[in-house]
Protein backbone atom coordinates (compact mmCIF):
# COMPACT_ATOMS: atom_id res chain seq x y z
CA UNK A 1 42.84 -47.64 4.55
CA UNK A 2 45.38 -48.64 7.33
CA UNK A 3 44.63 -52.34 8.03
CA UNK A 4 47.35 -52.24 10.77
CA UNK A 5 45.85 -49.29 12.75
CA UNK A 6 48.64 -46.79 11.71
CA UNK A 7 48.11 -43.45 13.30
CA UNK A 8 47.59 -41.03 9.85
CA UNK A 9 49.60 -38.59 12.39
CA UNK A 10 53.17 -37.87 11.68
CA UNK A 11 54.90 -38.68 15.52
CA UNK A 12 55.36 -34.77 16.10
CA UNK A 13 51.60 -33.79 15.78
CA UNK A 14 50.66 -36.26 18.31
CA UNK A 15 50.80 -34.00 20.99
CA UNK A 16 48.70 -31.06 18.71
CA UNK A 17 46.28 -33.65 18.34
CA UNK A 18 45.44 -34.30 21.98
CA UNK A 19 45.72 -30.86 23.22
CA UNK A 20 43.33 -29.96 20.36
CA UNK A 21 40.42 -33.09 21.36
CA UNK A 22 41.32 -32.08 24.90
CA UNK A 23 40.60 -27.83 24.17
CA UNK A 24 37.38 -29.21 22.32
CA UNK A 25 36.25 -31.44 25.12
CA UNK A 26 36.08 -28.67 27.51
CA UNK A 27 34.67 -26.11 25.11
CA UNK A 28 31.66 -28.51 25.41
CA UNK A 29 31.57 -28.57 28.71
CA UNK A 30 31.48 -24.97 28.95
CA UNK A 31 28.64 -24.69 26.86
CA UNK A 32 26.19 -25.74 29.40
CA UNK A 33 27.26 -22.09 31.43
CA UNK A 34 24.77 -19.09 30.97
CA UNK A 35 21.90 -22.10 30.07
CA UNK A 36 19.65 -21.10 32.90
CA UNK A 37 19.81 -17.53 31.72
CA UNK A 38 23.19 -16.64 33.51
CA UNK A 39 25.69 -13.95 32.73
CA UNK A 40 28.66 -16.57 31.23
CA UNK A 41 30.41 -15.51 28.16
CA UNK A 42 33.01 -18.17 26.95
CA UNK A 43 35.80 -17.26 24.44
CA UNK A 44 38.07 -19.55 22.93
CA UNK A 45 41.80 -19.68 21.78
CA UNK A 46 42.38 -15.99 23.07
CA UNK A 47 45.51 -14.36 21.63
CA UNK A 48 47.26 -12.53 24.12
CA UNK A 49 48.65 -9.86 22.37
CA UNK A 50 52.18 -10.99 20.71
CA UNK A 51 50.28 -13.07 17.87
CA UNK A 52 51.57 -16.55 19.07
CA UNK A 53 50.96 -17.53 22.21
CA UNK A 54 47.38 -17.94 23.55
CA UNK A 55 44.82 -18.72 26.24
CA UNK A 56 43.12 -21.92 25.78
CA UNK A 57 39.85 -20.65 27.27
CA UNK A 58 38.79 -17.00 28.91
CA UNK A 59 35.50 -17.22 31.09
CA UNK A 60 33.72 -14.17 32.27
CA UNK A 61 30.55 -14.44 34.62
CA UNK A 62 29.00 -13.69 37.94
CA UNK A 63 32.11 -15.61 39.37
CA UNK A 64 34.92 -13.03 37.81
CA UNK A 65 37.38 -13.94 35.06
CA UNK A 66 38.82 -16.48 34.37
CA UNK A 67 41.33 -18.68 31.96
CA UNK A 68 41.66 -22.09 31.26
CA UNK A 69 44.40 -24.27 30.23
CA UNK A 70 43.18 -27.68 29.43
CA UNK A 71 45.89 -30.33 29.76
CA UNK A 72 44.96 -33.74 28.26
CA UNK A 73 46.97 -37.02 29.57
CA UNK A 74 45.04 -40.21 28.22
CA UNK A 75 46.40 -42.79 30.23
CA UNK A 76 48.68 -40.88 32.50
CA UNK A 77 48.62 -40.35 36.13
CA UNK A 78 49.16 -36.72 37.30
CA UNK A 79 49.43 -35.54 41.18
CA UNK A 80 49.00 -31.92 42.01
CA UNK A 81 51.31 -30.39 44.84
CA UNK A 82 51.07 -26.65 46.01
CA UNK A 83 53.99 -25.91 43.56
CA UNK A 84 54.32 -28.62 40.62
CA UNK A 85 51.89 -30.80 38.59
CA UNK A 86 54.04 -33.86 38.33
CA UNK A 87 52.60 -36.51 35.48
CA UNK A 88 54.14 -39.75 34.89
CA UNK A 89 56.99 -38.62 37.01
CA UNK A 90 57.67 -36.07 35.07
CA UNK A 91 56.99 -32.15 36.60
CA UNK A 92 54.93 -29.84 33.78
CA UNK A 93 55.13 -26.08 33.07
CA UNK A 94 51.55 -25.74 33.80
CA UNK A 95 51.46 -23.56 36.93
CA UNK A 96 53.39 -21.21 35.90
CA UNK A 97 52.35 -20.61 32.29
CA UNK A 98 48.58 -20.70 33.44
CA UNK A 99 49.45 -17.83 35.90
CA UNK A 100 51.68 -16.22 33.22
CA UNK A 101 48.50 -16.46 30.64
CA UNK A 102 46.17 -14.96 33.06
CA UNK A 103 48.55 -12.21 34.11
CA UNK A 104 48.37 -11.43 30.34
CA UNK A 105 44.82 -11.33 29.86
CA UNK A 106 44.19 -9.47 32.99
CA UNK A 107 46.98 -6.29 31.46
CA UNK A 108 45.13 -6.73 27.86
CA UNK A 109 41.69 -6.31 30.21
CA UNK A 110 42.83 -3.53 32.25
CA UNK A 111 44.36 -1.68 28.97
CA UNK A 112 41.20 -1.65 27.26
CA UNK A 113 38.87 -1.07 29.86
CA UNK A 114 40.95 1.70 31.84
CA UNK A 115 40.83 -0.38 35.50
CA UNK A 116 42.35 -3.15 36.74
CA UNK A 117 40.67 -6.40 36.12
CA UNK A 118 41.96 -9.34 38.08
CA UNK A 119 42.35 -12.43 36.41
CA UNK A 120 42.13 -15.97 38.43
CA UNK A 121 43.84 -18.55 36.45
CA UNK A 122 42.69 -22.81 35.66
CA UNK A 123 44.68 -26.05 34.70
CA UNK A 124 41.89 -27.96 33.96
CA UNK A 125 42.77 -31.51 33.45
CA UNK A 126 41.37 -34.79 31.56
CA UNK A 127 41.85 -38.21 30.40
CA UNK A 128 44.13 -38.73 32.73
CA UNK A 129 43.79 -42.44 34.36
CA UNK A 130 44.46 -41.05 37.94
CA UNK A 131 44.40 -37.43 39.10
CA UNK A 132 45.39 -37.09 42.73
CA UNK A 133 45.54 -33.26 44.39
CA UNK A 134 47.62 -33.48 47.18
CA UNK A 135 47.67 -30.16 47.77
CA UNK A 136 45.39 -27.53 45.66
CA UNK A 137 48.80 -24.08 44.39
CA UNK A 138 48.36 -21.18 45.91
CA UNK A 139 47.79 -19.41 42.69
CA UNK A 140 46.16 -21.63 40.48
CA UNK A 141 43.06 -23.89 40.70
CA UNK A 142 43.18 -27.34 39.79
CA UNK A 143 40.08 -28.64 38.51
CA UNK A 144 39.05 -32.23 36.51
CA UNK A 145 37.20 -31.52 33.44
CA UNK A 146 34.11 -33.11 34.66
CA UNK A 147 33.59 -30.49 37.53
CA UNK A 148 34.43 -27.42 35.50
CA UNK A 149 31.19 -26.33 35.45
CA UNK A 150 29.84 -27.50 38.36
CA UNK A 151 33.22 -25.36 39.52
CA UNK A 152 32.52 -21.95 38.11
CA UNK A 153 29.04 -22.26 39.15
CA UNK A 154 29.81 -22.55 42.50
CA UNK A 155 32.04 -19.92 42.99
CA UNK A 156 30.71 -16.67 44.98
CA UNK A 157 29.45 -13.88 42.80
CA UNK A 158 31.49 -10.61 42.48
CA UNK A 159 30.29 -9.09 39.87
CA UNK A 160 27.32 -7.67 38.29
CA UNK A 161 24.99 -7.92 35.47
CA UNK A 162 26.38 -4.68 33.77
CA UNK A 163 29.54 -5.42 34.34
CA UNK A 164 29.91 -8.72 32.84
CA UNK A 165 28.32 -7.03 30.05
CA UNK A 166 31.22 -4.27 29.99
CA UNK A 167 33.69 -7.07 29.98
CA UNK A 168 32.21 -9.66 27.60
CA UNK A 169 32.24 -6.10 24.84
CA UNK A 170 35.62 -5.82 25.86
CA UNK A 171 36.44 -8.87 25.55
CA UNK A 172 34.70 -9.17 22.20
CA UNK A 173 37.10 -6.34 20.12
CA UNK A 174 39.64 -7.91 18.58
CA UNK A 175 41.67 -4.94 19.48
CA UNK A 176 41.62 -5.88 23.19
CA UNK A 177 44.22 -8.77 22.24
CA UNK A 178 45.67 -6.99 19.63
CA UNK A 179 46.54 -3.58 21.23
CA UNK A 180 48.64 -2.54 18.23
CA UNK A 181 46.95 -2.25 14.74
CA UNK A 182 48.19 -4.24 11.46
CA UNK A 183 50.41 -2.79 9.31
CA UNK A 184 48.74 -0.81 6.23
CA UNK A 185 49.16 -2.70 3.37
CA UNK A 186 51.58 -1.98 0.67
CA UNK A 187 50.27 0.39 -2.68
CA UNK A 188 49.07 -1.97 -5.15
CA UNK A 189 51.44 -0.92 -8.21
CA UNK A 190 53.89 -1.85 -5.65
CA UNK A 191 52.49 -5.11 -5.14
CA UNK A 192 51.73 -5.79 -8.27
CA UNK A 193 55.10 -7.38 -9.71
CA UNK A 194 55.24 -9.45 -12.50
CA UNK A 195 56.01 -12.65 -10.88
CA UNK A 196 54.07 -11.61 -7.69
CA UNK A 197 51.00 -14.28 -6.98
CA UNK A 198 48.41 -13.47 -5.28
CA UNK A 199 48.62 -15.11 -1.40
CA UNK A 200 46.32 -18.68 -0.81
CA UNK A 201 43.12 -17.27 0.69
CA UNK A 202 43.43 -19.27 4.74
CA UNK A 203 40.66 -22.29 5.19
CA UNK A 204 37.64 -20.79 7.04
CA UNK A 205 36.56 -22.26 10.40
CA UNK A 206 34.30 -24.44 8.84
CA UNK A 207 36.43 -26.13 6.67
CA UNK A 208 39.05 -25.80 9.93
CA UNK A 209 36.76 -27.75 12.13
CA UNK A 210 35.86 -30.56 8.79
CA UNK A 211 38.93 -30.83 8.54
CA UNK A 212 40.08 -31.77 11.99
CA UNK A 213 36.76 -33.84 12.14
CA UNK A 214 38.16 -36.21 9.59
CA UNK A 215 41.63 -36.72 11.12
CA UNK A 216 39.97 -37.18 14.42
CA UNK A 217 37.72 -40.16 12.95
CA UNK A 218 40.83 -41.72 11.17
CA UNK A 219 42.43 -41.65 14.26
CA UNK A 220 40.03 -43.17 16.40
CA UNK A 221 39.81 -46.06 13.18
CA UNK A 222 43.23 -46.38 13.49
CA UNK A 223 43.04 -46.92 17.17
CA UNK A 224 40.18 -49.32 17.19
CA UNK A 225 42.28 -51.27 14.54
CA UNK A 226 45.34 -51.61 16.82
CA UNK A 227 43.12 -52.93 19.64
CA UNK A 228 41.42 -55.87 17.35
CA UNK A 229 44.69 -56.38 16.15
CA UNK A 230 45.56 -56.71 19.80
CA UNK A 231 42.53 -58.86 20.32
CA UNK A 232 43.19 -61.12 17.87
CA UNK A 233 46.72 -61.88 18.68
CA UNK A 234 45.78 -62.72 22.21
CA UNK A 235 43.12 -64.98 20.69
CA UNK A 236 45.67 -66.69 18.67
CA UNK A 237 48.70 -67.47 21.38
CA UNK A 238 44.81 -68.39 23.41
CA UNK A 239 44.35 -70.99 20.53
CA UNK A 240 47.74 -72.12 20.45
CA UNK A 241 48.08 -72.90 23.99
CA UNK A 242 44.93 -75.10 23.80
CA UNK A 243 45.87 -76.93 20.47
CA UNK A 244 49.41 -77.57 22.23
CA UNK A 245 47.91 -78.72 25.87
CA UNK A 246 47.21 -82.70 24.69
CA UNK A 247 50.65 -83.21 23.36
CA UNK A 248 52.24 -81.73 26.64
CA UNK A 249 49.72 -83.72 29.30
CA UNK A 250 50.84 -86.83 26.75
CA UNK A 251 54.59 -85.78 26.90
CA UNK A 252 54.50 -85.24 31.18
CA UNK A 253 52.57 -88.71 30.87
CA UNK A 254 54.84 -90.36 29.05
């Protein structure tokens, strides 16, 4: 138990951390599409083909497709101009890697489905104690977390029933973001060396999201910790200054 409201996260994973409750934030929002029997299919974390990098979010409906890149800045301000996303003074990568995401997905799209398939890339952004748009990019759509829905929704509809449906299948193969296939695995005599150890089996998604459950409740301990520790100090220097007030009034009184 951390009485003082230490973080249990090393200072490097603090920025995993938020991305991650910021990714998992919008996935809920996004559930409420295709709830009144619409044609939305939401996939998350989408590999775009090289294994490492991915799209936060890819979002097929009526609307087109789209992807997502959430961007969470508790206590931050952020301005959007038509070329930079500029938070706490400080410009962000987001424009261009969104467009460079969606340029990706859109190729992976077209490879698998034989046509082009255009792509219309999101920043979507939260937690952010002021988000001013000045001026919405050219290319990419700003949009606060809150109105993502509400967003999509209200977009024009291009396409139709059957082919969402041809998209979402596409979308579904895992050899859509993985274009080339894994290598075959060795023989097993040659795998099977004497001081060779058979490889950790990985956590399943279960245990993934248990997992991240319980750092995300020590971390919100921790931070509710810091702020009665907070609390408490103030209500000390409070009591201070009220034990001390007679002996100064006597002291300017003489």
């Amino acid at each position: 138990m951390r009485l003082t409201g230490r973080s249990p996260l090393a200072p490097g994973a603090r920025l995993w951390f938020v991305g991650a409750v910021g990714e998992l934030e919008v996935a809920e929002r996004l559930r409420a599409l295709g709830t009144r029997g619409e044609a939305w299919r939401v996939l998350h974390s989408v590999p775009v083909g090289d294994g490492v990098r991915d799209v936060d979010h890819v979002v097929i409906g009526p609307a087109g497709v789209f992807t997502l890149t959430t961007e969470n800045h508790p206590g931050k301000r952020v301005v959007v101009w038509d070329h930079s996303v500029i938070a706490d003074g400080e410009s962000t990568p987001y424009l261009r890697d969104s467009v460079v995401g969606a340029g990706r997905v859109s190729i992976l799209l077209e490879t698998a489905l034989g046509r082009p398939v255009p792509v219309a890339p999101l920043v979507v952004v939260l937690g952010a104690t002021h988000l001013r748009i000045a001026q919405q990019p050219e290319e990419v759509v700003i949009v606060r977390a809150a109105a993502i829905e509400r967003h999509l929704r209200g977009l024009p509809a291009i396409l139709t029933v059957d082919e969402v449906r041809e998209l979402t299948r596409a979308a579904l193969k895992p050899r859509t973001w993985h274009p080339r296939p894994a290598l075959a695995a060795p023989p097993a005599e040659a795998s099977a060396a004497p001081d060779s150890r058979a490889p950790e089996a990985l956590p399943t998604q279960a245990e993934l999201q248990s997992w991240f459950a319980r750092v995300r409740a020590e971390v919100d301990g921790a931070r509710r910790i810091r702020a009665a520790w907070a609390v408490g100090a103030a209500a000390a220097l409070l009591l201070a200054v009220v034990l001390e007030a007679p002996t100064v009034v006597q002291g300017l009184l003489g």
